[in-house]
Every structure is written in C-alpha cells, then in structure tokens.
N, C-alpha and C. Protein backbone atom coordinates (compact mmCIF):
# COMPACT_ATOMS: atom_id res chain seq x y z
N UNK A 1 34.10 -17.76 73.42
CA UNK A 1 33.99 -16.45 74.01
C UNK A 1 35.38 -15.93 74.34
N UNK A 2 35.74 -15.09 73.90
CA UNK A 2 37.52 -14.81 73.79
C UNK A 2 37.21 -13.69 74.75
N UNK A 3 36.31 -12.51 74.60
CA UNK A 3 36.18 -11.21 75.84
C UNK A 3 35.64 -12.21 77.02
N UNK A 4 35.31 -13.27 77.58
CA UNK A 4 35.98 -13.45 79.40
C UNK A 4 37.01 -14.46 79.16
N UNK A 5 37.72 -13.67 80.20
CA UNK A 5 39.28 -13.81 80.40
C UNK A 5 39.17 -15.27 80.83
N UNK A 6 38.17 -15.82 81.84
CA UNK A 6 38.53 -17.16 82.44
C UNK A 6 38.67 -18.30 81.50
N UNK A 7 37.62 -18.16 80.20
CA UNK A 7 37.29 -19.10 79.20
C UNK A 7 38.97 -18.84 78.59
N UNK A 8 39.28 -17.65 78.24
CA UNK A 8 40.36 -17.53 77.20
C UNK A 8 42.04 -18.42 77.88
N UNK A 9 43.00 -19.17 76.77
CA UNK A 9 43.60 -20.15 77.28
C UNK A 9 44.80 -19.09 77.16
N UNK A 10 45.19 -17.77 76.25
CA UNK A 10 46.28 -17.12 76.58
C UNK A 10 45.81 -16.00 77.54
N UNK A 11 44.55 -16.01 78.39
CA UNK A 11 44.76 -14.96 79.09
C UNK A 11 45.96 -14.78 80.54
N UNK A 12 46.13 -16.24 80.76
CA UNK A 12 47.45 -15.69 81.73
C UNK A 12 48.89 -15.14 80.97
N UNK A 13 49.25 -15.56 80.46
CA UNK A 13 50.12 -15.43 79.52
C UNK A 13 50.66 -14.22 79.14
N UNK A 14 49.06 -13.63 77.89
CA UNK A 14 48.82 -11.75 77.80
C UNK A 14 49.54 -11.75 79.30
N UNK A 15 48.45 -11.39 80.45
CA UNK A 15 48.43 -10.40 81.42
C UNK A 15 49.64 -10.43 82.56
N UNK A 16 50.31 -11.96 82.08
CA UNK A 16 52.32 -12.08 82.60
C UNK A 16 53.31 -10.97 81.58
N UNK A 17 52.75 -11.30 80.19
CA UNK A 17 53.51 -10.33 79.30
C UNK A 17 53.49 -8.74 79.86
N UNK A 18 52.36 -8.46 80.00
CA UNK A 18 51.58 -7.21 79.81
C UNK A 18 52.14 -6.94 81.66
N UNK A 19 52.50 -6.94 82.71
CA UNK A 19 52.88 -7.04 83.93
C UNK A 19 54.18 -7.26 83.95
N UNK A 20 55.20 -7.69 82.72
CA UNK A 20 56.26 -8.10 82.85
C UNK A 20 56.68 -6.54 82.25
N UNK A 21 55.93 -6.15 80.98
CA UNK A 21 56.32 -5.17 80.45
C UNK A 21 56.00 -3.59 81.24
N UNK A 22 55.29 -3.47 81.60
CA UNK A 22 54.86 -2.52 82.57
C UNK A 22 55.79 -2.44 83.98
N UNK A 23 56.45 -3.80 84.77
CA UNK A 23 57.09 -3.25 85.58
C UNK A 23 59.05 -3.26 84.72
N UNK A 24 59.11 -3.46 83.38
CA UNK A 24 60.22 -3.10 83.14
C UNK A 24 60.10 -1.73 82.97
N UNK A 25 59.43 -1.59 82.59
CA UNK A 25 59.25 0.51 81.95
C UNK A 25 59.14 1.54 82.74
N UNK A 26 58.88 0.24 83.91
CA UNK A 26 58.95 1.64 85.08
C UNK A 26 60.33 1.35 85.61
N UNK A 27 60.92 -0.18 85.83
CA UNK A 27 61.93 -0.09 86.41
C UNK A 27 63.36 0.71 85.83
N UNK A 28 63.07 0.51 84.42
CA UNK A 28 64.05 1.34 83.37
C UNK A 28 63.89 3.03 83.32
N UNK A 29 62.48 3.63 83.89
CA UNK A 29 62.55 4.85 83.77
C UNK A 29 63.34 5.36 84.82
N UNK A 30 63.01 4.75 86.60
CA UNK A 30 63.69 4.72 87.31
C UNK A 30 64.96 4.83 87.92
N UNK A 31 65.47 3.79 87.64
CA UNK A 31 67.24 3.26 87.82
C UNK A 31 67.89 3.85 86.78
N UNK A 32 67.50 3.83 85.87
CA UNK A 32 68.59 3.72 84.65
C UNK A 32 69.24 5.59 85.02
N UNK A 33 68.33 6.43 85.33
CA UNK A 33 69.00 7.72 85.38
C UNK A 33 70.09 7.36 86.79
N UNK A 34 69.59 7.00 87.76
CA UNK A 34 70.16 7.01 89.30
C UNK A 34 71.56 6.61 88.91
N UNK A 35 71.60 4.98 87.86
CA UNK A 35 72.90 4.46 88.13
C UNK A 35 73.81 5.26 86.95
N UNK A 36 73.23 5.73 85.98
CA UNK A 36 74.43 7.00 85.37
C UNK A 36 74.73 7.77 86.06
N UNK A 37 73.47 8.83 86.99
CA UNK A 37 74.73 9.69 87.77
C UNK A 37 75.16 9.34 88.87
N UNK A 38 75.16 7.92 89.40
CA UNK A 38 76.04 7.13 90.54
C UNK A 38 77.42 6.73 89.67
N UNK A 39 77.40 6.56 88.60
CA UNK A 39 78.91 6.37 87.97
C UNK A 39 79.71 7.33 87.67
N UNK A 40 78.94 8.20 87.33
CA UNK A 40 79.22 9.93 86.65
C UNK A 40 80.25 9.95 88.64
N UNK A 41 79.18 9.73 89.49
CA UNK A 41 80.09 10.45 90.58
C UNK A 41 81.15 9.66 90.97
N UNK A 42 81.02 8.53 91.12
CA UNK A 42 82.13 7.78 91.39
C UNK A 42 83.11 7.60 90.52
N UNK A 43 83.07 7.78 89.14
CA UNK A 43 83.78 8.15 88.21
C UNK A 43 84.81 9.28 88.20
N UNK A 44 83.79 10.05 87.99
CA UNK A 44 84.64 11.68 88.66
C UNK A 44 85.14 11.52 89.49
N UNK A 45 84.67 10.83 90.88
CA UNK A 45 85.79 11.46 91.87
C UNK A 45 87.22 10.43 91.81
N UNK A 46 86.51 9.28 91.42
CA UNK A 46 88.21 8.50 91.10
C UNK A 46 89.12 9.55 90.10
N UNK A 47 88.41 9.55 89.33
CA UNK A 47 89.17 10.71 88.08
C UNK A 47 90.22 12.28 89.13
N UNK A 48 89.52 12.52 89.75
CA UNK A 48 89.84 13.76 90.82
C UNK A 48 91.11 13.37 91.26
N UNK A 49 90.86 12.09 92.23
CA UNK A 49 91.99 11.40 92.72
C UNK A 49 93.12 11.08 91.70
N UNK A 50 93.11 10.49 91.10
CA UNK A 50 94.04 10.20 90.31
C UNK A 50 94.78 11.21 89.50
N UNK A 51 94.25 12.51 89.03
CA UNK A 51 94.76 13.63 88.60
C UNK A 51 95.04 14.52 89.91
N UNK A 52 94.77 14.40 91.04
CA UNK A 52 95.54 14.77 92.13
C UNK A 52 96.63 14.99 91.98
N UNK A 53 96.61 13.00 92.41
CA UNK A 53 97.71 12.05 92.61
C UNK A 53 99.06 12.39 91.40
N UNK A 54 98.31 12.72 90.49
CA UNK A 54 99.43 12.76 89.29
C UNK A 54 99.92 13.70 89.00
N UNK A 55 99.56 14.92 89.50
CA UNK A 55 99.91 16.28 89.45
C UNK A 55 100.96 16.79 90.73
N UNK A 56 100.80 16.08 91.95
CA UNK A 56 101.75 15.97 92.84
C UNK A 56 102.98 15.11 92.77
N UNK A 57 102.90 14.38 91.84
CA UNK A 57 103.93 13.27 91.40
C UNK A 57 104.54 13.95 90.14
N UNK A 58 104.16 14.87 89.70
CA UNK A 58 104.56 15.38 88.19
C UNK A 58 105.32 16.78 89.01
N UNK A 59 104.95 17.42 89.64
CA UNK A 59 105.95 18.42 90.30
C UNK A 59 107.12 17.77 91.59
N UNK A 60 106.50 16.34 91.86
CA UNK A 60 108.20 16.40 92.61
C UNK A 60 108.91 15.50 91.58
N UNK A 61 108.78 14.96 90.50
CA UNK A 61 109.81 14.75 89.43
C UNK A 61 109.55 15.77 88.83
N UNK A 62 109.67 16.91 88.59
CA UNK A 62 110.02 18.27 88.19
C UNK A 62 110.85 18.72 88.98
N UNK A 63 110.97 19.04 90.29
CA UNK A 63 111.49 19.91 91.25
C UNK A 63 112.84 18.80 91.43
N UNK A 64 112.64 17.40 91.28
CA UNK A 64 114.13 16.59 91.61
C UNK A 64 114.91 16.44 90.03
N UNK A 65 114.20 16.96 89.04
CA UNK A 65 114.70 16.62 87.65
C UNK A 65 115.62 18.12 87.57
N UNK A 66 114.80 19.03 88.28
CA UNK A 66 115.43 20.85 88.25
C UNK A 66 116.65 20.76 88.84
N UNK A 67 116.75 20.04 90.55
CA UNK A 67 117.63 20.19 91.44
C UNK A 67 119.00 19.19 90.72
N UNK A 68 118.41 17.76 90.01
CA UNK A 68 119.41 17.26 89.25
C UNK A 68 120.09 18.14 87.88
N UNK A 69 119.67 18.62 87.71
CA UNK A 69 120.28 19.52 86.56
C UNK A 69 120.77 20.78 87.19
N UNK A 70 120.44 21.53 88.27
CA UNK A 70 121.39 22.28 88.35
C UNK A 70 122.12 21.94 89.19
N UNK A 71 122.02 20.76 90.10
CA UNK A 71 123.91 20.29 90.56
C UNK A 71 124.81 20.51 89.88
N UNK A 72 124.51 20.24 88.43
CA UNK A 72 125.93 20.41 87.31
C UNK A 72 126.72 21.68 87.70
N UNK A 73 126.54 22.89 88.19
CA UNK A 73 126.45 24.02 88.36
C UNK A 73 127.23 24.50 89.66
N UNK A 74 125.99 23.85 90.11
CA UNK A 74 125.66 24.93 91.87
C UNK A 74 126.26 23.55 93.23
N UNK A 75 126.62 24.10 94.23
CA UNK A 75 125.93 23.38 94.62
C UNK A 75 124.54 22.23 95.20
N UNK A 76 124.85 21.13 95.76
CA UNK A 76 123.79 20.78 96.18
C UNK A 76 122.72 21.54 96.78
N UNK A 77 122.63 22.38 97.99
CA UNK A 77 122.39 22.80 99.01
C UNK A 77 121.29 24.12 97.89
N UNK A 78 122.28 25.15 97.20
CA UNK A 78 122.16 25.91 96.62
C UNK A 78 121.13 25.29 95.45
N UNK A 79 121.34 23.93 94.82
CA UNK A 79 120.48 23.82 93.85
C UNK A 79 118.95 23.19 94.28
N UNK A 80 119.34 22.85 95.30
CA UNK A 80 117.55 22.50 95.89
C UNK A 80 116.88 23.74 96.41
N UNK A 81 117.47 25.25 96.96
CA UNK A 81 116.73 26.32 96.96
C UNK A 81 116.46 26.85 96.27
N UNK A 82 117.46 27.21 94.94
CA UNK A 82 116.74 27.25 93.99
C UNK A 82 115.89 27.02 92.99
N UNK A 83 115.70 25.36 92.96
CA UNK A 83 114.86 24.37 92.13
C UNK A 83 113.38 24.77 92.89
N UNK A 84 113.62 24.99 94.29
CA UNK A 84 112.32 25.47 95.37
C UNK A 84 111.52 26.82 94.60
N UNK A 85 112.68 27.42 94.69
CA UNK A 85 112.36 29.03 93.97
C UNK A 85 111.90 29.15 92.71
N UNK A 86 112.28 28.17 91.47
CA UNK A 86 111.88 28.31 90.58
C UNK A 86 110.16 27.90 90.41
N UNK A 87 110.41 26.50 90.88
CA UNK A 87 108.99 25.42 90.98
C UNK A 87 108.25 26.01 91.40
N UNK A 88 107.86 27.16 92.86
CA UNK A 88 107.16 28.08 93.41
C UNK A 88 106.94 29.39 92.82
N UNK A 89 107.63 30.11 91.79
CA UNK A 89 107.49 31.00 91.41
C UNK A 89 106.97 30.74 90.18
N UNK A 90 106.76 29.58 89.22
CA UNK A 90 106.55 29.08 88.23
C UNK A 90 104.40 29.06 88.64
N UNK A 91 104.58 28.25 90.12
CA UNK A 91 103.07 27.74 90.70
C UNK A 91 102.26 29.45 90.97
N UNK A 92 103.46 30.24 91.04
CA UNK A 92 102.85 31.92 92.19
C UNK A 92 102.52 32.23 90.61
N UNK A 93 103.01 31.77 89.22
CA UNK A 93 102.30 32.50 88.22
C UNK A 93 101.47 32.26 87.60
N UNK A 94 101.11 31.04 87.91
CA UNK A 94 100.08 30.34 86.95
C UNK A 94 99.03 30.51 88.36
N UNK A 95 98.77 30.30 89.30
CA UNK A 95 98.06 30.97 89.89
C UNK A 95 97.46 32.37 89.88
N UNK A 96 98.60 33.16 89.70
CA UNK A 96 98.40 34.68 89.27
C UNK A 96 97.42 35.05 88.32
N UNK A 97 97.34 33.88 87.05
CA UNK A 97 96.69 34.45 86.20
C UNK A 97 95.43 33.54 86.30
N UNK A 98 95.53 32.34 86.75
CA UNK A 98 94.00 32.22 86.86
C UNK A 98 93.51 32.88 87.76
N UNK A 99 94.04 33.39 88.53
CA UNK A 99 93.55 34.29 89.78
C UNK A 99 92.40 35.47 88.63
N UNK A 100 93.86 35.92 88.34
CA UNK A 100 93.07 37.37 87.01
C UNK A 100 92.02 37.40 86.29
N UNK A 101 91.75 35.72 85.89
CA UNK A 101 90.77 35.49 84.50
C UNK A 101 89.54 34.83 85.21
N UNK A 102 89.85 35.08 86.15
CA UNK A 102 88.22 34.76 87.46
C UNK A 102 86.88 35.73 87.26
N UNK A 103 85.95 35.29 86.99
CA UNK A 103 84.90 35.61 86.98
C UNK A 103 84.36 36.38 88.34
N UNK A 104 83.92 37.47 88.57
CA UNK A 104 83.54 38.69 89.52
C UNK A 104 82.20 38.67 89.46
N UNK A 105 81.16 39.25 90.74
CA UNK A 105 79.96 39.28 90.62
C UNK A 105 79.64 40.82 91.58
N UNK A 106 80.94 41.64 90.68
CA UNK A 106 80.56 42.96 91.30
C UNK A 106 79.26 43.59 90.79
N UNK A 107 78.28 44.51 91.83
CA UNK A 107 77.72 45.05 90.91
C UNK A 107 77.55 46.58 91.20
C-alpha cells in the first residue's frame, strides 16, 4: 500500500525533502532581496565616503601643487592668495553651471 504514508518506507524522507525545499524558497524569496539592498547601501555609502575623501584630497594637492608653481614667480604670501583665488573661482564656476542645468518645477 504505497498511498498510507505510515506503511510507505520513503515517506519520511519525501516529506524532509519536500519541507527542506519549501522552507528554502521561501527563505530565498525573502533574504536574498533584503541582503542586495543592505549591500547596495552599505556599499554606496562607503563609495560616498571615499569619493568624499578623495575629492578633498585632490583639491588640497591642487591648491599646494598651484601655490608651488607660482612661488617661481610671486611671492610666497602672494602665491597662496592667489592659488586661493584661482581654486575658488575655478569651484564658484563649476558650481555656476550646475547651478544653471538644474531642473525647475515652475509652473
């Protein structure tokens, strides 16, 4: 008699398979989205940090690479206000224009 389960010798077996597979499919429908966008965020924001970090480090070796090159010139004193002036007026334009190319929700 194979239809009752008690007589049958793989019915534990099936219904471990069949319980094993059922709580993977749920556990995979589950988690699997959560821990992509738990990496997505922790990802990104390391990513954030680090392009911060590197963009503040990339303008003061700019602004000390400016002030070293125009010592040749100027004075000291004189070439760090102006290395100031340039580096800031360089940031007041590229600001300027993303400022410009900003999306509006006049209506």
């Amino acid at each position: 008699m194979a239809g009752n389960p008690l007589t049958d010798p793989k019915w534990p077996s099936d219904l471990a398979d069949t319980v094993e597979k059922v709580v993977g499919t749920v556990r995979d429908r589950a988690t699997t989205p959560v821990v992509h966008i738990t990496r997505g965020i922790v990802y990104g924001t390391m990513a954030a940090f680090v392009a911060a970090t590197a963009l503040v480090l990339l303008l003061v070796g700019a602004t000390r690479a400016l002030q070293s090159l125009l010592d040749l010139g100027l004075s000291h004193a004189m070439s760090v206000y102006l290395s100031y002036l340039i580096i800031g007026g360089i940031l007041c334009l590229a600001g300027w224009l993303v400022l410009r190319n900003r999306q509006t929700t006049d209506a």
